[in-house]
PDB file of N, CA and C in Angstrom:
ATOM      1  N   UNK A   1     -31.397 -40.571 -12.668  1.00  0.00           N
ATOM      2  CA  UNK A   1     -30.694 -41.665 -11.978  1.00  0.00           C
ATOM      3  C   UNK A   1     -29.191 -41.383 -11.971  1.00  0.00           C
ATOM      4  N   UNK A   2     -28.815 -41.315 -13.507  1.00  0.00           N
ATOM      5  CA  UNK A   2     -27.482 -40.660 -13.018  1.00  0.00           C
ATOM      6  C   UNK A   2     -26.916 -39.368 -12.301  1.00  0.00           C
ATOM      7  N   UNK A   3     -28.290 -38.423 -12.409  1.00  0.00           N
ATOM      8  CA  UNK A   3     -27.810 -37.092 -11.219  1.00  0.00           C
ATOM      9  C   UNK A   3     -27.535 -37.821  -9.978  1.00  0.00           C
ATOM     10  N   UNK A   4     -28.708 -38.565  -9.610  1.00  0.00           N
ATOM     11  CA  UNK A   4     -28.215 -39.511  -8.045  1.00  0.00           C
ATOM     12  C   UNK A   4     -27.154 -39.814  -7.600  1.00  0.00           C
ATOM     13  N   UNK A   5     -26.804 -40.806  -8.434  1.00  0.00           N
ATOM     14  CA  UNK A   5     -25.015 -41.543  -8.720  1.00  0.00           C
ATOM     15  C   UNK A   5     -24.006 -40.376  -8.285  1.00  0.00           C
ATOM     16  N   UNK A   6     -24.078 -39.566  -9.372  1.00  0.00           N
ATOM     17  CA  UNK A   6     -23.134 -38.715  -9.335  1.00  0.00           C
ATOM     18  C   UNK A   6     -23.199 -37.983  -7.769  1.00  0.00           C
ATOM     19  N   UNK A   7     -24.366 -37.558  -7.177  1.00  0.00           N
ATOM     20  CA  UNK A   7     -24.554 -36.990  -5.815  1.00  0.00           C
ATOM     21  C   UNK A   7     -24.265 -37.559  -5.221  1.00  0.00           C
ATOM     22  N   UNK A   8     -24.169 -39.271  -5.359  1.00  0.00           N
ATOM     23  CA  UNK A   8     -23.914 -39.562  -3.548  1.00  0.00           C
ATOM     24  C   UNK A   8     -22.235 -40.405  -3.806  1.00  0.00           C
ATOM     25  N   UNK A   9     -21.821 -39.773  -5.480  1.00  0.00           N
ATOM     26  CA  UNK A   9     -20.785 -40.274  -5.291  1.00  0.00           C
ATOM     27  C   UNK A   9     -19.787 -39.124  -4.217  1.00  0.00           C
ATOM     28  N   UNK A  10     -20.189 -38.226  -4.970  1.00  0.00           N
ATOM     29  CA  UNK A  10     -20.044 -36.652  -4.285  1.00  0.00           C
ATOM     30  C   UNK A  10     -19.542 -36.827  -3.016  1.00  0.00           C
ATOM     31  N   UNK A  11     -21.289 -36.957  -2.459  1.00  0.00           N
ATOM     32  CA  UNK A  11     -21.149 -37.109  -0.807  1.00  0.00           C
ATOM     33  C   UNK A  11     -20.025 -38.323  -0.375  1.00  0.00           C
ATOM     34  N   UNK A  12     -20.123 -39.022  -0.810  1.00  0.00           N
ATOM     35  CA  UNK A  12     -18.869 -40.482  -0.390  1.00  0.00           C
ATOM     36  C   UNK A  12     -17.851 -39.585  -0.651  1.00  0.00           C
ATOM     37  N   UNK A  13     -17.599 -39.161  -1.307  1.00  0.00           N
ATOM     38  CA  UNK A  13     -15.885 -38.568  -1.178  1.00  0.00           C
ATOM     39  C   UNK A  13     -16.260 -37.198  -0.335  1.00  0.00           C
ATOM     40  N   UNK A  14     -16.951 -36.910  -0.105  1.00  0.00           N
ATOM     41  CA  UNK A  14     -16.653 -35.763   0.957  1.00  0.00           C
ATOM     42  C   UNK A  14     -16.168 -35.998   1.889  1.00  0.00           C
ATOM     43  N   UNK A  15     -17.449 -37.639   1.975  1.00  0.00           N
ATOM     44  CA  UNK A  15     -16.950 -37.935   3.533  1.00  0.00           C
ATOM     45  C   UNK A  15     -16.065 -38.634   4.015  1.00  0.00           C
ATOM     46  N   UNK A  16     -15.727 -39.343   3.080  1.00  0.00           N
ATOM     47  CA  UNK A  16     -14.642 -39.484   3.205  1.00  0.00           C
ATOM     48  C   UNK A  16     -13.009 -39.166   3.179  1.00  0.00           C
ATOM     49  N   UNK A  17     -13.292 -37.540   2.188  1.00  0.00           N
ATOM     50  CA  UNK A  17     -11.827 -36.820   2.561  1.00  0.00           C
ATOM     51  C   UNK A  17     -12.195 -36.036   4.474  1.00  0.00           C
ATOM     52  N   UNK A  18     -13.798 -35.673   4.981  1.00  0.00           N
ATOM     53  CA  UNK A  18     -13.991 -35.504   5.982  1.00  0.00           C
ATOM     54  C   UNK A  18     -13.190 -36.125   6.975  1.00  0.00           C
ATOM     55  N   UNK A  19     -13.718 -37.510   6.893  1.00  0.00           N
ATOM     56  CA  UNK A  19     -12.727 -38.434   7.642  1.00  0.00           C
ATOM     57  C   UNK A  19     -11.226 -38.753   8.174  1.00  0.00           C
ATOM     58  N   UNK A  20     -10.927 -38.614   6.913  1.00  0.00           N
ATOM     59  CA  UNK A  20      -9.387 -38.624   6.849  1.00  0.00           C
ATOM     60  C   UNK A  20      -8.652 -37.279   7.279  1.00  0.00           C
ATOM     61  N   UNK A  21      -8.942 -36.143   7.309  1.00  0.00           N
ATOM     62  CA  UNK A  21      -8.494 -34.675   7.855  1.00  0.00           C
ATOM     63  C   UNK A  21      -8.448 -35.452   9.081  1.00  0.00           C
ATOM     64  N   UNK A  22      -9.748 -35.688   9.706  1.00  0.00           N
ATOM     65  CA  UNK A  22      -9.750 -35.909  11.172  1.00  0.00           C
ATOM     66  C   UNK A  22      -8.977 -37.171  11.556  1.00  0.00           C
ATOM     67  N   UNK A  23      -8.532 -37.783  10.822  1.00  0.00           N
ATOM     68  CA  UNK A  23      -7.852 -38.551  11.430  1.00  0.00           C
ATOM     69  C   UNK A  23      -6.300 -38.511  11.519  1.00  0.00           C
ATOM     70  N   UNK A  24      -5.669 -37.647  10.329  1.00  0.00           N
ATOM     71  CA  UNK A  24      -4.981 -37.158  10.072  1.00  0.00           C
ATOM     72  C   UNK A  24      -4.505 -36.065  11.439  1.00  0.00           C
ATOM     73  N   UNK A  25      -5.063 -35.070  11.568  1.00  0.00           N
ATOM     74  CA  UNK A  25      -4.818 -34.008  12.555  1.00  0.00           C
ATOM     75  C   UNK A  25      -5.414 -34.475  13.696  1.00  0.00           C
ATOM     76  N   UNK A  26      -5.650 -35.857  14.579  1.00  0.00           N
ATOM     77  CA  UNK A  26      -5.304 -36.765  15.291  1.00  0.00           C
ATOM     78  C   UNK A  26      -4.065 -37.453  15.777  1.00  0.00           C
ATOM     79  N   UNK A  27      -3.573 -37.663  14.516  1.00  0.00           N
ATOM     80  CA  UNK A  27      -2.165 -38.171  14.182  1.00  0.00           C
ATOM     81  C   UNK A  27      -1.143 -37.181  14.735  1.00  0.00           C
ATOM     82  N   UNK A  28      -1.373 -35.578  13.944  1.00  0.00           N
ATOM     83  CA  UNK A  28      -0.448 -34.815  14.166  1.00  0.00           C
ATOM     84  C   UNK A  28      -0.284 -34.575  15.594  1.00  0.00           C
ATOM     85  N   UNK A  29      -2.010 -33.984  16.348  1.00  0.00           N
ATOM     86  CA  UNK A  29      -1.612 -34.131  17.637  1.00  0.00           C
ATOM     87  C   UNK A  29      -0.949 -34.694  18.864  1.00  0.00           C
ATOM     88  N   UNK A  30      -1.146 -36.006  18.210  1.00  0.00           N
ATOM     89  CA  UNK A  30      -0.761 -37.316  19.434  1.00  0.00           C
ATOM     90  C   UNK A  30       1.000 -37.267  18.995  1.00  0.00           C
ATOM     91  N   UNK A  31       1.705 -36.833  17.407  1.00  0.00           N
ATOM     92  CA  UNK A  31       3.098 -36.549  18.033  1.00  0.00           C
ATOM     93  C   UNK A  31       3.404 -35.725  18.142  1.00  0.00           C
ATOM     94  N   UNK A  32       2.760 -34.195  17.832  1.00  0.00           N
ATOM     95  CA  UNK A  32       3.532 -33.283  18.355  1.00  0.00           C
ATOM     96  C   UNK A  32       2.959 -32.900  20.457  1.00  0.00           C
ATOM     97  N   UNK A  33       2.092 -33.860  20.166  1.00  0.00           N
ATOM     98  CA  UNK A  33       1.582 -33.961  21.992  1.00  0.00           C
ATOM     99  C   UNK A  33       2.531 -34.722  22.739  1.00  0.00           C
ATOM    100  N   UNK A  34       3.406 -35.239  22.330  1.00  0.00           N
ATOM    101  CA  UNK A  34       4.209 -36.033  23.372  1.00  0.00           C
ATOM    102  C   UNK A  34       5.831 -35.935  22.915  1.00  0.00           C
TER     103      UNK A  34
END
C-alpha cells in the first residue's frame, strides 16, 4: 500500500512538473513572439 502511495505520488509530481514546462515555454513563446 505504501509502494502505491509513493507511485502515484511520483506520477502527480511528474505531472505536474510536465505541466508546468508546458506552460512555462508557452509563456516564453507568446513574449519573445511579439
Amino acid at each position: 500500500d505504501g509502494f502505491k502511495f509513493g507511485l502515484g505520488l511520483w506520477l502527480a509530481t511528474a505531472l505536474v512538473g510536465t505541466v508546468w514546462m508546458v506552460i512555462i515555454s508557452l509563456i516564453i513563446v507568446a513574449i519573445t513572439g511579439s
